[in-house]
N, C-alpha and C. Protein backbone atom coordinates (compact mmCIF):
# COMPACT_ATOMS: atom_id res chain seq x y z
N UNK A 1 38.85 76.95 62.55
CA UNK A 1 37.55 77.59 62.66
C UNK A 1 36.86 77.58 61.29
N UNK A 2 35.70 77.26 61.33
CA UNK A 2 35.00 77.21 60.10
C UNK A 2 34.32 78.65 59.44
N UNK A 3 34.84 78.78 58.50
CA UNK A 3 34.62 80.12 57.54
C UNK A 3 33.23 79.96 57.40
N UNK A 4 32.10 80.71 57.73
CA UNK A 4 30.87 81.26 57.33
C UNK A 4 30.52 81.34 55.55
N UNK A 5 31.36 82.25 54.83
CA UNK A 5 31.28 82.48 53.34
C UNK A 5 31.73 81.39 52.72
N UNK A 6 33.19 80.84 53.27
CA UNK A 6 33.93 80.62 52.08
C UNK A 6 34.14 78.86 52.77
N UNK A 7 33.94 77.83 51.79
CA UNK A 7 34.02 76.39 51.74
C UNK A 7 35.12 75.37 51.84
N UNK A 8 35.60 74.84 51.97
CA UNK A 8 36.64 74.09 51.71
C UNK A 8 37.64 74.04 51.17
N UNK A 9 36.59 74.53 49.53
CA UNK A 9 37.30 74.24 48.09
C UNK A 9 37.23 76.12 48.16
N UNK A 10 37.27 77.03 48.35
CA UNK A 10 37.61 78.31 48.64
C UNK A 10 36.49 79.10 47.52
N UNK A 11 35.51 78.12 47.61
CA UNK A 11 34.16 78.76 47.16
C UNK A 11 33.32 79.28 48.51
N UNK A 12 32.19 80.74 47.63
CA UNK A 12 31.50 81.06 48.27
C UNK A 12 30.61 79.97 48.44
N UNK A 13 30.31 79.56 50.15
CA UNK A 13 28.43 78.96 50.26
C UNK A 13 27.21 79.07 49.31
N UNK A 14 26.62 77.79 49.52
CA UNK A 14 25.47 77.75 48.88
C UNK A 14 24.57 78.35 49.30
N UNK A 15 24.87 78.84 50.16
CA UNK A 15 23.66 79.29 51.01
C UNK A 15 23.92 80.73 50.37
N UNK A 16 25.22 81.17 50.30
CA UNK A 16 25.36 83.26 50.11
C UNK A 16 24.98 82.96 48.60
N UNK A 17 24.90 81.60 47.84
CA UNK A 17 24.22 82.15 46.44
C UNK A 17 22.90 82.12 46.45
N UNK A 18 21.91 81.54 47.45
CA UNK A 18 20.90 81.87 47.14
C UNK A 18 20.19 82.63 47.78
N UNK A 19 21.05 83.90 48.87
CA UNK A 19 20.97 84.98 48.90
C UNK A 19 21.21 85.85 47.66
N UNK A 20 22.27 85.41 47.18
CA UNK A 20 22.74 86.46 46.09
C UNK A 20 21.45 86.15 44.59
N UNK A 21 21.08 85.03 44.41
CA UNK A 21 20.02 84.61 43.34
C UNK A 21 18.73 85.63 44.13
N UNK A 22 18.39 85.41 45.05
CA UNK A 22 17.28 86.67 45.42
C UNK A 22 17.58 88.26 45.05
N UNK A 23 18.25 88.16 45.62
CA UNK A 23 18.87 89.85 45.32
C UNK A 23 18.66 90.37 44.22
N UNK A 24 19.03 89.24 43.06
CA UNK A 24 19.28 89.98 41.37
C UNK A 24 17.95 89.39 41.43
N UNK A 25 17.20 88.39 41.37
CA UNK A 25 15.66 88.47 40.87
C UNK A 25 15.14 89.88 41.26
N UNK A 26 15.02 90.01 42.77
CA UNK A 26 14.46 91.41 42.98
C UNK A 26 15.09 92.62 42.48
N UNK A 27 16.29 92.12 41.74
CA UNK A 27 16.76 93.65 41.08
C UNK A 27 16.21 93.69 40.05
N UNK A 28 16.09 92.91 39.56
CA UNK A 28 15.25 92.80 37.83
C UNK A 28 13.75 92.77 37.95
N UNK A 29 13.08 92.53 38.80
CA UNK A 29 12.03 91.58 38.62
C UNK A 29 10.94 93.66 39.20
N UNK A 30 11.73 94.22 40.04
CA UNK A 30 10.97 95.22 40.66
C UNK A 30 10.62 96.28 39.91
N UNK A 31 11.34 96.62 38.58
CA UNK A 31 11.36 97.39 37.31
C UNK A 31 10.19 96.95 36.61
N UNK A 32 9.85 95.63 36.52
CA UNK A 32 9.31 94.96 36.05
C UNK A 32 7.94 95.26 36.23
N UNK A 33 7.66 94.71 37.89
CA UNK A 33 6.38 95.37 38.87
C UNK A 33 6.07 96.47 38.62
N UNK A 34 7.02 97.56 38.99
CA UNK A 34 6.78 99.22 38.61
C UNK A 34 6.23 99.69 37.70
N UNK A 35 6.66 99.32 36.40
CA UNK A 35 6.31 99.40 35.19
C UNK A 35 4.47 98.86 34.93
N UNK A 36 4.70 97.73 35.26
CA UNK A 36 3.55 96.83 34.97
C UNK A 36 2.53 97.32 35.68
N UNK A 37 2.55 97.84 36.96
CA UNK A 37 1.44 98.70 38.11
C UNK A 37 1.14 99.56 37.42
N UNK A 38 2.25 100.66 36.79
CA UNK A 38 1.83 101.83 35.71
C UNK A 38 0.89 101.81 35.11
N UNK A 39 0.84 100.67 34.31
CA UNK A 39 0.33 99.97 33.13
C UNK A 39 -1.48 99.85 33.72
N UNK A 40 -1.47 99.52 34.85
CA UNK A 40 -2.73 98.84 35.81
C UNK A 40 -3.03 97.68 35.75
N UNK A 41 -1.65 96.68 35.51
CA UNK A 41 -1.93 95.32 35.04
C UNK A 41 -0.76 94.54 35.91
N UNK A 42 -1.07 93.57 35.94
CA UNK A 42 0.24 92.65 36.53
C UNK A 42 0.96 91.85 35.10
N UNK A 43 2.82 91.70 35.23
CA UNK A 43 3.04 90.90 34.24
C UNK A 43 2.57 89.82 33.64
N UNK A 44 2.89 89.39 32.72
CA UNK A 44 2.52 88.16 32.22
C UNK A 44 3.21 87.43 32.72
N UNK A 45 2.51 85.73 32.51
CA UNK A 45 4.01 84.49 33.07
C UNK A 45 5.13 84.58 33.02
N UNK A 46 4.66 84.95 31.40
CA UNK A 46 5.89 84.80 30.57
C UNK A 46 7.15 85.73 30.54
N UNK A 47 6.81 86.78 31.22
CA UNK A 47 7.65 87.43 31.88
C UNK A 47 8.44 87.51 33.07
N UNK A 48 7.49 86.95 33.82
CA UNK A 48 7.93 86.20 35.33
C UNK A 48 9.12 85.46 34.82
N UNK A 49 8.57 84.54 33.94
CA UNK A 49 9.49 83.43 33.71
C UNK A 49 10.98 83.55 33.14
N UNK A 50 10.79 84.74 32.13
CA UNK A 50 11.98 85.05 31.79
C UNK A 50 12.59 85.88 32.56
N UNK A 51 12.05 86.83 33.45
CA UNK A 51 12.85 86.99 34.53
C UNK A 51 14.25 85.87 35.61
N UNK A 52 13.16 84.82 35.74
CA UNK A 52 13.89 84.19 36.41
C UNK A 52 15.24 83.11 35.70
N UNK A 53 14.77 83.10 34.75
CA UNK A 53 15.63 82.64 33.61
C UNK A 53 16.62 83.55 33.69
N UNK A 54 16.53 84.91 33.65
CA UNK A 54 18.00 85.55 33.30
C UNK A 54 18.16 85.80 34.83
N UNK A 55 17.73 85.85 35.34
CA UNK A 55 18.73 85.59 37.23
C UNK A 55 19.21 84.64 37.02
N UNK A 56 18.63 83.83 36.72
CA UNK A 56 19.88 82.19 37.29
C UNK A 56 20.56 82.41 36.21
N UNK A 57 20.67 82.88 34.64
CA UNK A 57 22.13 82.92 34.06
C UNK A 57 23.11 83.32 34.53
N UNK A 58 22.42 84.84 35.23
CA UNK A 58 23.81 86.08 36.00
C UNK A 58 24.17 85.75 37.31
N UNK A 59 23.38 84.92 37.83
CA UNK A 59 24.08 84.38 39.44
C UNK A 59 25.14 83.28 38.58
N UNK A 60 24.68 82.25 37.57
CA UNK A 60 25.82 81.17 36.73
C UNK A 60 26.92 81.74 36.24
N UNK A 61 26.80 82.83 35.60
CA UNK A 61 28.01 83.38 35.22
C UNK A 61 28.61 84.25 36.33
N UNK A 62 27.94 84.49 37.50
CA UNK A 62 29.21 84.99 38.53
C UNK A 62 29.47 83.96 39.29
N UNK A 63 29.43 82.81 38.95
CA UNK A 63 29.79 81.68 40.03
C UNK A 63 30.76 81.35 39.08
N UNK A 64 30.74 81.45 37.75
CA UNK A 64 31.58 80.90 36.47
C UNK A 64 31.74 79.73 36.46
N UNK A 65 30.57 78.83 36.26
CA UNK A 65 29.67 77.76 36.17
C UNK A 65 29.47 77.22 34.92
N UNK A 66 29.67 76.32 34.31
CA UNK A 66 28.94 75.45 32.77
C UNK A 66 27.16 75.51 33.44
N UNK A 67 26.83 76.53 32.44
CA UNK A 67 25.54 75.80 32.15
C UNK A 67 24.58 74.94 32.82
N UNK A 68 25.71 73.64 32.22
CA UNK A 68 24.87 72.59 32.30
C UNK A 68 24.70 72.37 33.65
N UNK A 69 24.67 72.49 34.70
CA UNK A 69 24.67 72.75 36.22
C UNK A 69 23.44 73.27 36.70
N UNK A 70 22.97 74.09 35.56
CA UNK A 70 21.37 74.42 35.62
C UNK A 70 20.62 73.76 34.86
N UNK A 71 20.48 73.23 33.59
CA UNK A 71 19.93 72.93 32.38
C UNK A 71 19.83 71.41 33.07
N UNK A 72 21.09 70.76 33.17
CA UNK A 72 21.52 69.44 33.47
C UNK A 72 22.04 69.27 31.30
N UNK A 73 22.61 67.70 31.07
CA UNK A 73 23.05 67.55 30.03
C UNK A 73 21.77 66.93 29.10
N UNK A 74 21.33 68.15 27.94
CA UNK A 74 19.96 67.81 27.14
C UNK A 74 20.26 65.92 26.63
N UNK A 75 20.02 65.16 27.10
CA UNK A 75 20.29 63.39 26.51
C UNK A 75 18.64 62.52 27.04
N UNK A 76 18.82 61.55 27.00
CA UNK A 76 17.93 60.56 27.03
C UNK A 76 17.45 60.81 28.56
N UNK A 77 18.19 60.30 29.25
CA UNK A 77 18.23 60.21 30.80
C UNK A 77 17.70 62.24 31.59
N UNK A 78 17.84 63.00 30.87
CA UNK A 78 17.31 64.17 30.83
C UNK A 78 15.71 64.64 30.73
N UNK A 79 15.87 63.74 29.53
CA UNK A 79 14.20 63.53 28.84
C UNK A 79 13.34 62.88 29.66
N UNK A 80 14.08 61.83 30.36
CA UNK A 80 13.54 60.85 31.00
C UNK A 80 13.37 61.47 32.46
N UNK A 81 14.16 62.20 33.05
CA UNK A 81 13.69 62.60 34.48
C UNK A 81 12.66 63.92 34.21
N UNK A 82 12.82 64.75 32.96
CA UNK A 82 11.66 65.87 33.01
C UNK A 82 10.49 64.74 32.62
N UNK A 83 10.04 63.91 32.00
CA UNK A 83 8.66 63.37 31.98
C UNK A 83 8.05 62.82 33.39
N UNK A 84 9.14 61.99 33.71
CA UNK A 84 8.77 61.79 35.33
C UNK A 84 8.88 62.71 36.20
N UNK A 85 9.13 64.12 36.17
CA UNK A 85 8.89 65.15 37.07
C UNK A 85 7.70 65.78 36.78
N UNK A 86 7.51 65.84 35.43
CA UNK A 86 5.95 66.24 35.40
C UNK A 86 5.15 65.63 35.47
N UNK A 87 5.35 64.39 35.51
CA UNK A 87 3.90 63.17 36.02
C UNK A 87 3.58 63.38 37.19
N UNK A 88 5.10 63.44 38.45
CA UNK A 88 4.83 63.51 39.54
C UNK A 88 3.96 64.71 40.06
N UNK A 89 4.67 66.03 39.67
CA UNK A 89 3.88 67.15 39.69
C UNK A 89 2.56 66.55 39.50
N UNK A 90 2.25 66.72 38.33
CA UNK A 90 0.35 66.18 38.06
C UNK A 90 0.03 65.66 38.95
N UNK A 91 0.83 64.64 39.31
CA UNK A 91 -0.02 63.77 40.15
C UNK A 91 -0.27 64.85 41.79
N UNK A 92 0.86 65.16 41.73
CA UNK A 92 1.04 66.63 43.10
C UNK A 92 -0.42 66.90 43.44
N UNK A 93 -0.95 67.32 42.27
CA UNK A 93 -2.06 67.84 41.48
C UNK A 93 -2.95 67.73 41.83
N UNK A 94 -3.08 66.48 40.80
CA UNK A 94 -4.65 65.97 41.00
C UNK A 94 -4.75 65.25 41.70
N UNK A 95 -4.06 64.79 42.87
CA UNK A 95 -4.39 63.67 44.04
C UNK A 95 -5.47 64.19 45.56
N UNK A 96 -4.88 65.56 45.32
CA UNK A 96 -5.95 66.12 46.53
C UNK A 96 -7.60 66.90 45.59
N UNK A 97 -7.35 66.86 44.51
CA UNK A 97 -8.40 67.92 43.95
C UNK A 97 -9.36 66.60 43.88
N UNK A 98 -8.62 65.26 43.17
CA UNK A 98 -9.63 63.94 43.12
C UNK A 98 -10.20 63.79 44.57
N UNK A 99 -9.32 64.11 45.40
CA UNK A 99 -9.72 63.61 46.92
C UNK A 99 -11.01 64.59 46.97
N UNK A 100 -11.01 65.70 47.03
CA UNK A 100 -11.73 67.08 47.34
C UNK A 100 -13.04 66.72 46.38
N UNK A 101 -13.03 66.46 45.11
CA UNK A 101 -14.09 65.83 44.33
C UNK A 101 -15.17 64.41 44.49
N UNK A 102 -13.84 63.49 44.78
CA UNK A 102 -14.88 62.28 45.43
C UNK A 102 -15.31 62.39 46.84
N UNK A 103 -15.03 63.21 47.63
CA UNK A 103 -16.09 63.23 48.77
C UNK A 103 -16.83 64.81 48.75
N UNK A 104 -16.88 64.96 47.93
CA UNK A 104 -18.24 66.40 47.45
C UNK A 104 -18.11 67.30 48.10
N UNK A 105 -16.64 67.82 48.23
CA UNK A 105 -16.30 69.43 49.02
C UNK A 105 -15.87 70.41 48.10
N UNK A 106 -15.86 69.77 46.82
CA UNK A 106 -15.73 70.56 45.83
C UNK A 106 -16.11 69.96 44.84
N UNK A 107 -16.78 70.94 43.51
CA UNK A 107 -16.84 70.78 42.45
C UNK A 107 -16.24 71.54 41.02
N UNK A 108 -16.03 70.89 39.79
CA UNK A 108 -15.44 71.77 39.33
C UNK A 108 -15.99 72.03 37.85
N UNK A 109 -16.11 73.21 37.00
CA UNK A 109 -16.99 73.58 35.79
C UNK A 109 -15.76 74.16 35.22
N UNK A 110 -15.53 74.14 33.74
CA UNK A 110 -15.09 75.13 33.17
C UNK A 110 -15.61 76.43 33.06
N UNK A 111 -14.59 77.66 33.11
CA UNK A 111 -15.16 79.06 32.87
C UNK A 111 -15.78 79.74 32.01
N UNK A 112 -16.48 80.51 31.95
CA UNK A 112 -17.26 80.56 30.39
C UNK A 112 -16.89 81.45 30.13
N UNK A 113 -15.19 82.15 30.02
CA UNK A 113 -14.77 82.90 29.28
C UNK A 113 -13.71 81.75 28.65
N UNK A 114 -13.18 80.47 28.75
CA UNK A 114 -12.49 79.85 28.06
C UNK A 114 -11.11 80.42 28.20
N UNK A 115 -10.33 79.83 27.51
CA UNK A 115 -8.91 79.85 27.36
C UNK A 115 -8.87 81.88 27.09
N UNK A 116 -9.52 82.57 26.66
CA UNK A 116 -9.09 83.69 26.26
C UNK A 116 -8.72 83.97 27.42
N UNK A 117 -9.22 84.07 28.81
CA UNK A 117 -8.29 84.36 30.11
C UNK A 117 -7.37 84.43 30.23
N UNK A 118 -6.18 83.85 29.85
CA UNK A 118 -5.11 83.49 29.74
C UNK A 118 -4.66 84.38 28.93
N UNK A 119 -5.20 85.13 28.08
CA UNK A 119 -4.23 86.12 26.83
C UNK A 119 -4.22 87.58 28.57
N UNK A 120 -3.13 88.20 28.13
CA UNK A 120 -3.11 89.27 28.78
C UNK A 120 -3.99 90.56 28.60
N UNK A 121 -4.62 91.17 28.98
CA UNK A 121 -5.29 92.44 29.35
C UNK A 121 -6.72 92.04 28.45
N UNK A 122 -7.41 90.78 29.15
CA UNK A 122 -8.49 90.15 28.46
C UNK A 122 -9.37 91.03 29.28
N UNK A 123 -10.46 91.75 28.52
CA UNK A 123 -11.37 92.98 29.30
C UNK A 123 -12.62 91.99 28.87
N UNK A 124 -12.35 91.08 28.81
CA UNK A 124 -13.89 90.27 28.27
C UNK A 124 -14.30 89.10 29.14
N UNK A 125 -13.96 89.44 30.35
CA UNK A 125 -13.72 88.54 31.24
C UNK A 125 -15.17 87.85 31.75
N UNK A 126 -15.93 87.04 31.71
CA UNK A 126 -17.31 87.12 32.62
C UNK A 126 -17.21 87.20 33.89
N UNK A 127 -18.40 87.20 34.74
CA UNK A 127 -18.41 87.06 36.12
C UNK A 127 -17.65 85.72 36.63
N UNK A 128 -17.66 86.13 37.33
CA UNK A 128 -16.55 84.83 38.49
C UNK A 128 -17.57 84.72 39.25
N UNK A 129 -17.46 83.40 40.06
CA UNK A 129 -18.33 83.22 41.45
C UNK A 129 -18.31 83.65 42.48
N UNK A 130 -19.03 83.26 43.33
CA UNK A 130 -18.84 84.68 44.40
C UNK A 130 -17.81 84.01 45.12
N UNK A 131 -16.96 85.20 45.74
CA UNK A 131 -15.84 84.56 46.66
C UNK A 131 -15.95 83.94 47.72
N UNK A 132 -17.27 83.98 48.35
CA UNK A 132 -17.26 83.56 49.18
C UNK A 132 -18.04 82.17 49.54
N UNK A 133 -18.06 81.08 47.96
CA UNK A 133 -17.88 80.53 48.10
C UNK A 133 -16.91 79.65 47.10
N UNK A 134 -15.88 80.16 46.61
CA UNK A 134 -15.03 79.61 45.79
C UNK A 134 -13.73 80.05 46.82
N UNK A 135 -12.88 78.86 46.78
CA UNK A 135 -11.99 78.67 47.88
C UNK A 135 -10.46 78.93 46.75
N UNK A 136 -10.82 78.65 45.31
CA UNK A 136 -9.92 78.63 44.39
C UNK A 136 -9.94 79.37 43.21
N UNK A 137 -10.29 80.37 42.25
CA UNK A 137 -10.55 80.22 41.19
C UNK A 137 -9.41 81.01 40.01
N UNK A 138 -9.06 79.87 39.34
CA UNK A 138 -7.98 80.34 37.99
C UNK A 138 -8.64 80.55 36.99
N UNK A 139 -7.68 81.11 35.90
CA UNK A 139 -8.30 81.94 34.82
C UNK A 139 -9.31 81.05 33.98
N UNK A 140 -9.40 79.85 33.31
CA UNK A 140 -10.35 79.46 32.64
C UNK A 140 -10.78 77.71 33.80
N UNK A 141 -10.88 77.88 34.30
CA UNK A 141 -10.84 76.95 35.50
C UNK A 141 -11.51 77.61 37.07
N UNK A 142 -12.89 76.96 37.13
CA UNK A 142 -12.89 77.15 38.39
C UNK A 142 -12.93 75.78 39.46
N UNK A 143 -12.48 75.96 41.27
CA UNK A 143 -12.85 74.53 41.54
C UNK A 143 -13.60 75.74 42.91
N UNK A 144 -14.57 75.57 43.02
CA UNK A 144 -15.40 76.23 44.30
C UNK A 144 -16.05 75.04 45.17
N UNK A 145 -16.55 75.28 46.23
CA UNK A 145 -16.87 74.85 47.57
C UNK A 145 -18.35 74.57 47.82
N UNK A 146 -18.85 73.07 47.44
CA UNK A 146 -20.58 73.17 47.56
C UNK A 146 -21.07 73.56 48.96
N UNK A 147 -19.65 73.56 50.36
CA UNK A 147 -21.06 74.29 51.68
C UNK A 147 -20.90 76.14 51.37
């Protein structure tokens, strides 16, 4: 009969770790929220990010895992699949926004608050467009909807 938890090799499933990788994000990550609501602000990325960074260490070290299993090994062939993952991404990207642009269902302007958007608890924010006709709009970037 086939064990539900436990594998072959008398490891837990992949599947109960990425139950268990949810679990500790939301254990860490909800302190985080709480705090930050206090505040009247949402975290920064960069907090997000290191959040999730130290979940996947503490799910790695209770699997008692090398590392490199997450990282992969820092070498040539490393270098070489993160450049081609972020091309692809981009391209993720900009293949429907080009689409959305060359047939005129959208257009797109920079924001005229600029990159300062991006700093946290920027109170110098200008107006945004109206929502109801911007289908998208990020912090120094808008792409809105000409109908």
């Amino acid at each position: 009969m086939i064990n539900p938890f436990i594998n072959s090799h008398r490891r837990l499933r992949s599947g109960w770790w990425i139950a268990i990788f949810f679990v500790v994000l939301a254990a860490l990550l909800f302190p985080l929220l709480l705090f930050s609501r206090g505040e009247g602000a949402s975290p920064p990325i960069w907090q997000q990010a290191l959040v999730v960074i130290i979940a996947s260490l503490i799910c790695q070290a209770l699997r008692r895992g090398p590392l490199a299993e997450l990282t992969g090994r820092p070498d040539f062939s490393w270098f070489k699949g993160f450049i081609i993952g972020a091309g692809l991404g981009a391209a993720l990207m900009l293949a429907p926004a080009t689409l959305l642009w060359a047939t005129g269902q959208a257009h797109f302007s920079l924001n005229a608050g600029g990159a300062i958007l991006l700093l946290p608890h920027s109170h110098s924010s200008p107006p945004l467009p109206s929502p109801k006709k911007c289908s998208f709009v990020a912090s120094s970037f808008n792409a809105c909807s000409t109908a």
